[in-house]
N, C-alpha and C. Protein backbone atom coordinates (compact mmCIF):
# COMPACT_ATOMS: atom_id res chain seq x y z
N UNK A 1 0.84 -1.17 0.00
CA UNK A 1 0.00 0.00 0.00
C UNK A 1 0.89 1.24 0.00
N UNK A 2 0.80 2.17 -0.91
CA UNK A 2 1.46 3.26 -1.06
C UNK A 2 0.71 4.53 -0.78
N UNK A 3 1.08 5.15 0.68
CA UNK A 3 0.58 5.82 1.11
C UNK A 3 1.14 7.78 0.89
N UNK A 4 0.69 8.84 0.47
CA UNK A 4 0.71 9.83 0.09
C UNK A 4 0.85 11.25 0.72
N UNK A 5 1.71 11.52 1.08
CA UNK A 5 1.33 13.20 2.00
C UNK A 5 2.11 13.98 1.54
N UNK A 6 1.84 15.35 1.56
CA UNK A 6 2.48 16.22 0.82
C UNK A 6 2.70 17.22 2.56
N UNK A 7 3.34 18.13 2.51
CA UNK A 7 4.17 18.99 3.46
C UNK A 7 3.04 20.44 3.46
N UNK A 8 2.54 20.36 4.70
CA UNK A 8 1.87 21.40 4.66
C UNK A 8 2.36 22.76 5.28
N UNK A 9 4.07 22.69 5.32
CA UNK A 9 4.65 23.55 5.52
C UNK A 9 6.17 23.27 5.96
N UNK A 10 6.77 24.08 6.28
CA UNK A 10 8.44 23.96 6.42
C UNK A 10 9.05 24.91 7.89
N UNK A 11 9.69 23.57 8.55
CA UNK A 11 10.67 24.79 9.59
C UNK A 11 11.88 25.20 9.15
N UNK A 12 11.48 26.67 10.00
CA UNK A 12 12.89 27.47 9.65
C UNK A 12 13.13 27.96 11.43
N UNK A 13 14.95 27.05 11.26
CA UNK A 13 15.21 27.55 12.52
C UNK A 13 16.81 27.72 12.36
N UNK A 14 17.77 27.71 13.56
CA UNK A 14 19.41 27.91 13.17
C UNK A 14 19.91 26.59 13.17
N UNK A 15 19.34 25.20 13.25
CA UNK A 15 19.66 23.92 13.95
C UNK A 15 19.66 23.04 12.59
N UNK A 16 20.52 23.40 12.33
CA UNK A 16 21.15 21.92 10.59
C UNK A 16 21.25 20.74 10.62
N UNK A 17 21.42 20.25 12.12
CA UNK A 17 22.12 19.03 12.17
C UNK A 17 20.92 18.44 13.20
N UNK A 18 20.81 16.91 13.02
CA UNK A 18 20.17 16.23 14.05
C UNK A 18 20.66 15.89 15.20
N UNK A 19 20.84 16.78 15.70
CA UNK A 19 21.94 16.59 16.96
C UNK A 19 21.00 16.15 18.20
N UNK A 20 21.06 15.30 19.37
CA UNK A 20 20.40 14.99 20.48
C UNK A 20 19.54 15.67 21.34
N UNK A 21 20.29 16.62 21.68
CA UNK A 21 20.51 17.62 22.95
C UNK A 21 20.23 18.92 22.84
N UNK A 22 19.91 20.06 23.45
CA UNK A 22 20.32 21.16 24.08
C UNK A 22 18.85 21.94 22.69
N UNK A 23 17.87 21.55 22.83
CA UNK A 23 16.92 22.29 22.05
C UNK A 23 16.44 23.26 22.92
N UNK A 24 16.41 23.32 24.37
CA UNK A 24 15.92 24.29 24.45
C UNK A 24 15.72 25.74 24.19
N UNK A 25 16.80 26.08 23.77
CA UNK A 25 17.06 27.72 23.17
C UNK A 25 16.72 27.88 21.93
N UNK A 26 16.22 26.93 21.07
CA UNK A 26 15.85 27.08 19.46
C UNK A 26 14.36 27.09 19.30
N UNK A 27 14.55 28.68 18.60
CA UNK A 27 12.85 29.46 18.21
C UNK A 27 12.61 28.62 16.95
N UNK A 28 11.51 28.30 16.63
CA UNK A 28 11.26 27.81 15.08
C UNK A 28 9.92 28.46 14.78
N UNK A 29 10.10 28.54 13.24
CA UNK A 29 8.98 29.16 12.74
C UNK A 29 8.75 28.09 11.58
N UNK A 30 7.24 28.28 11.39
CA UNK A 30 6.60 27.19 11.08
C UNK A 30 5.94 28.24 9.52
N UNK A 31 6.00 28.04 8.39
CA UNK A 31 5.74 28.25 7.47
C UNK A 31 5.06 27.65 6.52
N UNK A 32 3.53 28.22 6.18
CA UNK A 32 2.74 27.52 5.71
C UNK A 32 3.45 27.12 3.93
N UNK A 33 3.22 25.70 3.13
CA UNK A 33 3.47 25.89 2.04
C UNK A 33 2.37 26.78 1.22
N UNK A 34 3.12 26.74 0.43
CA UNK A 34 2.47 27.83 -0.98
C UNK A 34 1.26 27.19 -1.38
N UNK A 35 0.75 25.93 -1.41
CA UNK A 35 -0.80 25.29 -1.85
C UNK A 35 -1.43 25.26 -0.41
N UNK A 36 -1.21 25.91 1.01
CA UNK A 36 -2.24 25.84 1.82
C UNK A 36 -2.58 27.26 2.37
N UNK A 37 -4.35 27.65 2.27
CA UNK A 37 -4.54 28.93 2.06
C UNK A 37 -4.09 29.47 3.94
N UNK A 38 -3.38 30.71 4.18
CA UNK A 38 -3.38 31.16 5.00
C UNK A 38 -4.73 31.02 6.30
N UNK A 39 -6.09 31.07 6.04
CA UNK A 39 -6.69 31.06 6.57
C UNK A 39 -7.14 29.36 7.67
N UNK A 40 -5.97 28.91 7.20
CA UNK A 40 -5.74 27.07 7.86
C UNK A 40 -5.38 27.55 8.93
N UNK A 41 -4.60 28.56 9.10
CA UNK A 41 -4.30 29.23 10.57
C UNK A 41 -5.16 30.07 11.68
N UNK A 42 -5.81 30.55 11.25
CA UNK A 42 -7.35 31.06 11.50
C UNK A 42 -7.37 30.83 13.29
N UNK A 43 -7.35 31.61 14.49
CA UNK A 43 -7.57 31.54 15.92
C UNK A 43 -6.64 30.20 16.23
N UNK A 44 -5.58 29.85 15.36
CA UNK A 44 -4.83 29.39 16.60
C UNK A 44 -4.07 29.68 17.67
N UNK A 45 -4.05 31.21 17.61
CA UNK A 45 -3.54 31.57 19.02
C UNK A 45 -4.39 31.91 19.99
N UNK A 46 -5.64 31.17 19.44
CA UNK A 46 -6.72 30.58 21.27
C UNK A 46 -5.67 30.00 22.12
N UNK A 47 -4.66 29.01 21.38
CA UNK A 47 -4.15 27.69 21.77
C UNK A 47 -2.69 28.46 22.58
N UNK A 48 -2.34 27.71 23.86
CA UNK A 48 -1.07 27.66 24.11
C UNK A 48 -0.07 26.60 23.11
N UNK A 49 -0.48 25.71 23.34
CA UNK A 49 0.31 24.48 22.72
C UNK A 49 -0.39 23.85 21.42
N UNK A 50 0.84 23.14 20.51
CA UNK A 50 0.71 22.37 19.13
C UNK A 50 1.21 21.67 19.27
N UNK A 51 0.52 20.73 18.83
CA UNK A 51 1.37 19.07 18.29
C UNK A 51 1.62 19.15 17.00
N UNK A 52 3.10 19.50 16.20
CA UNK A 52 3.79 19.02 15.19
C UNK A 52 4.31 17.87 14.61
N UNK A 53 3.85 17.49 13.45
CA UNK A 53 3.65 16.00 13.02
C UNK A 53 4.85 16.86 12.24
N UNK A 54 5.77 16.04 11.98
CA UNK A 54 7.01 16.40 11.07
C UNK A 54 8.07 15.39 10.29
N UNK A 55 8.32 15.54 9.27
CA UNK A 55 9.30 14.32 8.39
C UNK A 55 11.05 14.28 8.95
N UNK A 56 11.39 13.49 9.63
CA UNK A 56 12.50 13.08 9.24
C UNK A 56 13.44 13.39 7.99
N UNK A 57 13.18 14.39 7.37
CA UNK A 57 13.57 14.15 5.55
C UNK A 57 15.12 14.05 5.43
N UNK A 58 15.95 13.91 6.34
CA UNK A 58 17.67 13.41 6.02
C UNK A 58 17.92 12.32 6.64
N UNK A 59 16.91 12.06 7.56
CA UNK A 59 17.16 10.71 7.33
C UNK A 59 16.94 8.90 6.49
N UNK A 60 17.65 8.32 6.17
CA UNK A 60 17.71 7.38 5.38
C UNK A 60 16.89 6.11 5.53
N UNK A 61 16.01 5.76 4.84
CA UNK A 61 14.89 4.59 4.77
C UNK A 61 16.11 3.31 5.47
N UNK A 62 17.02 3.54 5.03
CA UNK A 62 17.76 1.84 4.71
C UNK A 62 17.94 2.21 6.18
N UNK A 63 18.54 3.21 7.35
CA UNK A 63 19.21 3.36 8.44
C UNK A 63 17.92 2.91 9.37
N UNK A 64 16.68 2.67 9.36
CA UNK A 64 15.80 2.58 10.05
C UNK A 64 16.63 1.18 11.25
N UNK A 65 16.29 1.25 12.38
CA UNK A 65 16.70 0.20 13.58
C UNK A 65 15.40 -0.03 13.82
N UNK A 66 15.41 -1.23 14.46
CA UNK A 66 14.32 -1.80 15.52
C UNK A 66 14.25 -2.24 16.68
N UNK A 67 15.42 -2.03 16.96
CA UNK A 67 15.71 -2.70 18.45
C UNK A 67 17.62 -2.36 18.55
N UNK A 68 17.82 -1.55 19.56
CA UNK A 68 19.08 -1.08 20.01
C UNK A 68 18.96 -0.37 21.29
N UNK A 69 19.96 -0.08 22.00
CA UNK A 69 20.48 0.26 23.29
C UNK A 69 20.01 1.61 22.62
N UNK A 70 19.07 2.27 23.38
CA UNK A 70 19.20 3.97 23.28
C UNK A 70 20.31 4.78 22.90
N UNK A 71 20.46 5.69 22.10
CA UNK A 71 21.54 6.34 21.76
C UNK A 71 22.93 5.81 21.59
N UNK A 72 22.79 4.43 21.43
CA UNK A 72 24.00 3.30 21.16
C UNK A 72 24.85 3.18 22.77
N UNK A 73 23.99 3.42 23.81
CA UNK A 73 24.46 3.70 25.08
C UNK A 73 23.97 2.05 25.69
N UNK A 74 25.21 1.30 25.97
CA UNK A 74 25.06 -0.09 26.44
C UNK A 74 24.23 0.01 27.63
N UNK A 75 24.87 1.11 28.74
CA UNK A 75 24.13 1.09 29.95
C UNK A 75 22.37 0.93 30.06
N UNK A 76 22.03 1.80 29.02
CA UNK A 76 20.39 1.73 28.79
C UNK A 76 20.11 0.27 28.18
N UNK A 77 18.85 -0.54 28.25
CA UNK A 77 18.47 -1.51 28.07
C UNK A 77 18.00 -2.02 26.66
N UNK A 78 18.66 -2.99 25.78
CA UNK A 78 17.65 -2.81 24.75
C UNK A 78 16.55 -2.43 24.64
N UNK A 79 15.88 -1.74 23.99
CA UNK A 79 14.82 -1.68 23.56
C UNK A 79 14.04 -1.17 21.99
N UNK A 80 13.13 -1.71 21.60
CA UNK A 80 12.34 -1.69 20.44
C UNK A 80 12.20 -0.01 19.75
N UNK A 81 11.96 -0.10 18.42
CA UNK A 81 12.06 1.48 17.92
C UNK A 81 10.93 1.98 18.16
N UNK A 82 9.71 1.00 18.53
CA UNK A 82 8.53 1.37 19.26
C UNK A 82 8.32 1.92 20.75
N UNK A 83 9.58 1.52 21.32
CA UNK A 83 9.53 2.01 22.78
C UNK A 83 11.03 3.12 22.89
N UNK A 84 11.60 3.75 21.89
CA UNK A 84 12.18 5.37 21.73
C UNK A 84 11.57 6.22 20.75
N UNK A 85 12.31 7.34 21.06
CA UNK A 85 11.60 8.32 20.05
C UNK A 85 12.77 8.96 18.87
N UNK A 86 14.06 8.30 18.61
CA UNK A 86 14.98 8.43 18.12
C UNK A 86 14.35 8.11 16.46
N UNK A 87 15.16 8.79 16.17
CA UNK A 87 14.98 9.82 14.25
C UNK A 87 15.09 8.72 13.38
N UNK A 88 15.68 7.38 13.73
CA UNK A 88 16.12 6.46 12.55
C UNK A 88 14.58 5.45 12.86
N UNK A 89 13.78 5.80 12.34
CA UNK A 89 12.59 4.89 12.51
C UNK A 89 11.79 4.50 11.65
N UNK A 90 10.90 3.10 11.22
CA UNK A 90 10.84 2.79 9.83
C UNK A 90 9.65 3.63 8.93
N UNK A 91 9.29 5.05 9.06
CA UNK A 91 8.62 5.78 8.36
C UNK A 91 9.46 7.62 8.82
N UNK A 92 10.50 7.25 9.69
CA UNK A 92 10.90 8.52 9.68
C UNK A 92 10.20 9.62 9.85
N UNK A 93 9.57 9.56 10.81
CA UNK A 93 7.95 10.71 11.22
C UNK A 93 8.44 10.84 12.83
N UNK A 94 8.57 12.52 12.97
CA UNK A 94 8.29 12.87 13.81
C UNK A 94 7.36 13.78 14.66
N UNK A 95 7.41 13.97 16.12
CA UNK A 95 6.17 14.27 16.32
C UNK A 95 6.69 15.07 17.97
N UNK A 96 6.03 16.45 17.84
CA UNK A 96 6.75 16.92 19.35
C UNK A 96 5.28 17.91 20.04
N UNK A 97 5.61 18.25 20.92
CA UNK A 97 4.49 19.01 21.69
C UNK A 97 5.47 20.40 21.46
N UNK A 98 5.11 21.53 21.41
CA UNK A 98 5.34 22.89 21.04
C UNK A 98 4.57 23.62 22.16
N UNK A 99 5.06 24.73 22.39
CA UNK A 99 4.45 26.20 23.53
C UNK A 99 5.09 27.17 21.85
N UNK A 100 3.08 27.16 21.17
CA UNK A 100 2.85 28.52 20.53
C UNK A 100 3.67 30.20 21.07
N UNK A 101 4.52 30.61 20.55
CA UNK A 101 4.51 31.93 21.07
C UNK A 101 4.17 32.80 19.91
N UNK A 102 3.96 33.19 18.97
CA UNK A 102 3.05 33.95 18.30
C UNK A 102 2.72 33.27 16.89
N UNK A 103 1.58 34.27 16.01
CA UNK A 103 1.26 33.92 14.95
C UNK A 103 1.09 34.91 13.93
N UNK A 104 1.77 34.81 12.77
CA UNK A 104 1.58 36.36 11.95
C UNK A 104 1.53 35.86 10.74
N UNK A 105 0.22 35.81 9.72
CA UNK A 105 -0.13 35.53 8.39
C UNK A 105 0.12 34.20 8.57
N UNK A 106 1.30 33.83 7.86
CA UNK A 106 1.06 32.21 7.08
C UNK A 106 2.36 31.76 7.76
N UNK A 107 2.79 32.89 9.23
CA UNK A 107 3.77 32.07 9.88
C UNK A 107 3.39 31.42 11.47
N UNK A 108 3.61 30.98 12.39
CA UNK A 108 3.95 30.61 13.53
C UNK A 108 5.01 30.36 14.45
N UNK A 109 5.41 31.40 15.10
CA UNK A 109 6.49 30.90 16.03
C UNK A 109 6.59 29.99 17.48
N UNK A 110 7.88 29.11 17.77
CA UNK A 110 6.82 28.13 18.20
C UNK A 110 8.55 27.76 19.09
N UNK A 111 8.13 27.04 20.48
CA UNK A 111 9.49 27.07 21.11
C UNK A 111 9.50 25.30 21.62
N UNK A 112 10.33 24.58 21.85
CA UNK A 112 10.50 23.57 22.09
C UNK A 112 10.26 22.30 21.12
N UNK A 113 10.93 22.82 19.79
CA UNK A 113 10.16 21.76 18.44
C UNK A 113 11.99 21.41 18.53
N UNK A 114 11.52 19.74 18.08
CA UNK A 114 12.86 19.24 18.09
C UNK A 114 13.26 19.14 16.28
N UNK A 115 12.76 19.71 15.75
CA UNK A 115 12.52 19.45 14.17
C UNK A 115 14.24 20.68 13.74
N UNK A 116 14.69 19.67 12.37
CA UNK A 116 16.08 20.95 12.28
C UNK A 116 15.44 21.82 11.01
N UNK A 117 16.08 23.00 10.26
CA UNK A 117 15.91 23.93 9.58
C UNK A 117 15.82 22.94 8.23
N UNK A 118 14.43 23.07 7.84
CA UNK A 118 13.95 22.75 6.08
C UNK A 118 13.32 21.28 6.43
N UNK A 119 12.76 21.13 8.04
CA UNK A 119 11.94 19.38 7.95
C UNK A 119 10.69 20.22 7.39
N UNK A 120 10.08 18.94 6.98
CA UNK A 120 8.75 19.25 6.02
C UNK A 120 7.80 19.14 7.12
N UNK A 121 6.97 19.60 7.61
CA UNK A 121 5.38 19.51 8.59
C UNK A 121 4.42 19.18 7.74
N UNK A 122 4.43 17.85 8.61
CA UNK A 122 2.66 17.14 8.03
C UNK A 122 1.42 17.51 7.86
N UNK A 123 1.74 17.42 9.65
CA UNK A 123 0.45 18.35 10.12
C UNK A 123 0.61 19.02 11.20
N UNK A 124 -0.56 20.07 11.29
CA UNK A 124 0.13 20.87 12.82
C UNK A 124 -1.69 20.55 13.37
N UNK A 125 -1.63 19.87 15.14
CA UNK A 125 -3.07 20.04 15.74
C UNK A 125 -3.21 20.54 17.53
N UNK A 126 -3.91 21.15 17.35
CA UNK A 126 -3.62 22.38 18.46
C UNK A 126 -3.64 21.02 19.91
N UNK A 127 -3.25 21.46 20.89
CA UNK A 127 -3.30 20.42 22.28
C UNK A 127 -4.78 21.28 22.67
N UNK A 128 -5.57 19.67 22.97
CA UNK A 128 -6.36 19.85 24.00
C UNK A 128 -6.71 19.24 24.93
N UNK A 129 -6.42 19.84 26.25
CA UNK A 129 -6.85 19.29 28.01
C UNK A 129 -7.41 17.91 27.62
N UNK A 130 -8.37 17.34 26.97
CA UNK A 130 -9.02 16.71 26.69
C UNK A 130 -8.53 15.31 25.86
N UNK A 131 -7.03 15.58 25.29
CA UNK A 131 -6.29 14.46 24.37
C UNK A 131 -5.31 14.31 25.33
N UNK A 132 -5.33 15.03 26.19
CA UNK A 132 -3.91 14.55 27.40
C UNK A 132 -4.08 13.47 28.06
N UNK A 133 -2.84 12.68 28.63
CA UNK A 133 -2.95 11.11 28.94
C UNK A 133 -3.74 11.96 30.17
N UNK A 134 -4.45 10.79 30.57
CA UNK A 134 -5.40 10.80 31.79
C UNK A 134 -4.17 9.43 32.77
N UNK A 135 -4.19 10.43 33.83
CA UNK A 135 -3.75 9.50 35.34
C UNK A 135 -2.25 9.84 34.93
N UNK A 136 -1.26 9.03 35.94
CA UNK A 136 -0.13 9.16 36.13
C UNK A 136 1.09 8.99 34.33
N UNK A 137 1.90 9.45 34.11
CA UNK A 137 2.36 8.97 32.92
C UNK A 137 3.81 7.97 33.95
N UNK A 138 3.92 6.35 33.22
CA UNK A 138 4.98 5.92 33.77
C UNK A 138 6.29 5.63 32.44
N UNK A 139 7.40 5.71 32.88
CA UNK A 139 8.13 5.13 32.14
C UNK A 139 9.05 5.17 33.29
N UNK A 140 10.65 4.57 32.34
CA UNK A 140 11.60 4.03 32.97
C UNK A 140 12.66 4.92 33.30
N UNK A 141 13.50 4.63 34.34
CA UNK A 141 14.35 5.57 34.53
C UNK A 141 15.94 5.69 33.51
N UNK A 142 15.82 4.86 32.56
CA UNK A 142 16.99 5.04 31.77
C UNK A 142 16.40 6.45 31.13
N UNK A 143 14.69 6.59 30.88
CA UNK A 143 14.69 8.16 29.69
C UNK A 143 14.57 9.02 30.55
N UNK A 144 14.86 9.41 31.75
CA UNK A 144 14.98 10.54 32.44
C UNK A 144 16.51 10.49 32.75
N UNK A 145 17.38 9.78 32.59
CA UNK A 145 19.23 9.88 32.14
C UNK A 145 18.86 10.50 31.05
N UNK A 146 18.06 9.71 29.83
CA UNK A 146 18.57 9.82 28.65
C UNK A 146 18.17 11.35 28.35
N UNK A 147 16.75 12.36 28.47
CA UNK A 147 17.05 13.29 28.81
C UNK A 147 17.10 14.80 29.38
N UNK A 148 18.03 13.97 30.25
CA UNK A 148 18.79 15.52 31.11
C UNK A 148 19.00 16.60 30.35
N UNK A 149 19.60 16.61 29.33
CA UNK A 149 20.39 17.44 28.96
C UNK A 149 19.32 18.03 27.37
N UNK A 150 18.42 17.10 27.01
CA UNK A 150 17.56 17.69 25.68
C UNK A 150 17.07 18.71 25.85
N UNK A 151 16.21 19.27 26.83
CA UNK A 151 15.61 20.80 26.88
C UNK A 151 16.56 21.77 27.43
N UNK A 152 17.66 21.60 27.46
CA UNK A 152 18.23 22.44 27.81
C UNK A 152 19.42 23.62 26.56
């Protein structure tokens, strides 16, 4: 089955490289493409927060893993490409929670997107109270090592 999506827009930020770590200081602006009418943006700054659906686009189909030590780090436990959120994955789709800070025409500026300068955006859908996990969220203590150091 050959499935179809076209880029309903492009980030532009200073961050070239897929590097791990230290996103917190990188503004991105979110730019509608040229076939989607401005008005797709229409009161999204009701919203504090966006969920950005975004392409992988440098990374390589063939590099996809399925099972490796987190960040090639022995200490962390194997685990499945279903249980990280690391870039080499077999559709190369990523996906982050964003804090909106403004909106002007057919742009959006937007703080905590792990996406580098020229990924393609799928889709953008505003957070609501209402899609948030309900009750405690658990995971393991290797991804609170693993990271320390990403929002910063």
């Amino acid at each position: 089955m050959d499935i179809t999506i076209r880029p309903i827009g492009f980030v532009k930020n200073a961050r070239n490289a897929p590097t791990d770590d230290f996103w917190e200081e990188v503004i991105s602006e979110i730019e509608l493409a040229e076939d989607i009418p401005t008005e797709a943006f229409d009161h999204i700054s009701d919203f504090s927060h966006l969920e950005i659906i975004y392409l992988f686009d440098k990374v390589r189909l063939e590099d996809a893993v399925y099972s490796g030590h987190p960040r090639g780090n022995p200490e962390y436990p194997r685990a499945g490409i279903f249980s990280q959120r690391k870039k080499d994955r077999p559709n190369a789709i990523g996906l982050c929670t964003v804090k909106l800070l403004e909106h002007h025409g057919r742009i959006v500026r937007v703080a905590l997107l792990d996406a580098i300068d020229g990924s393609p955006v799928l889709d953008i859908k505003p957070v609501f109270r209402e899609f948030q996990p309900q009750g405690e969220i658990r995971q393991p203590d290797w991804v609170s090592d693993l990271m320390k150091n990403y929002w910063r």
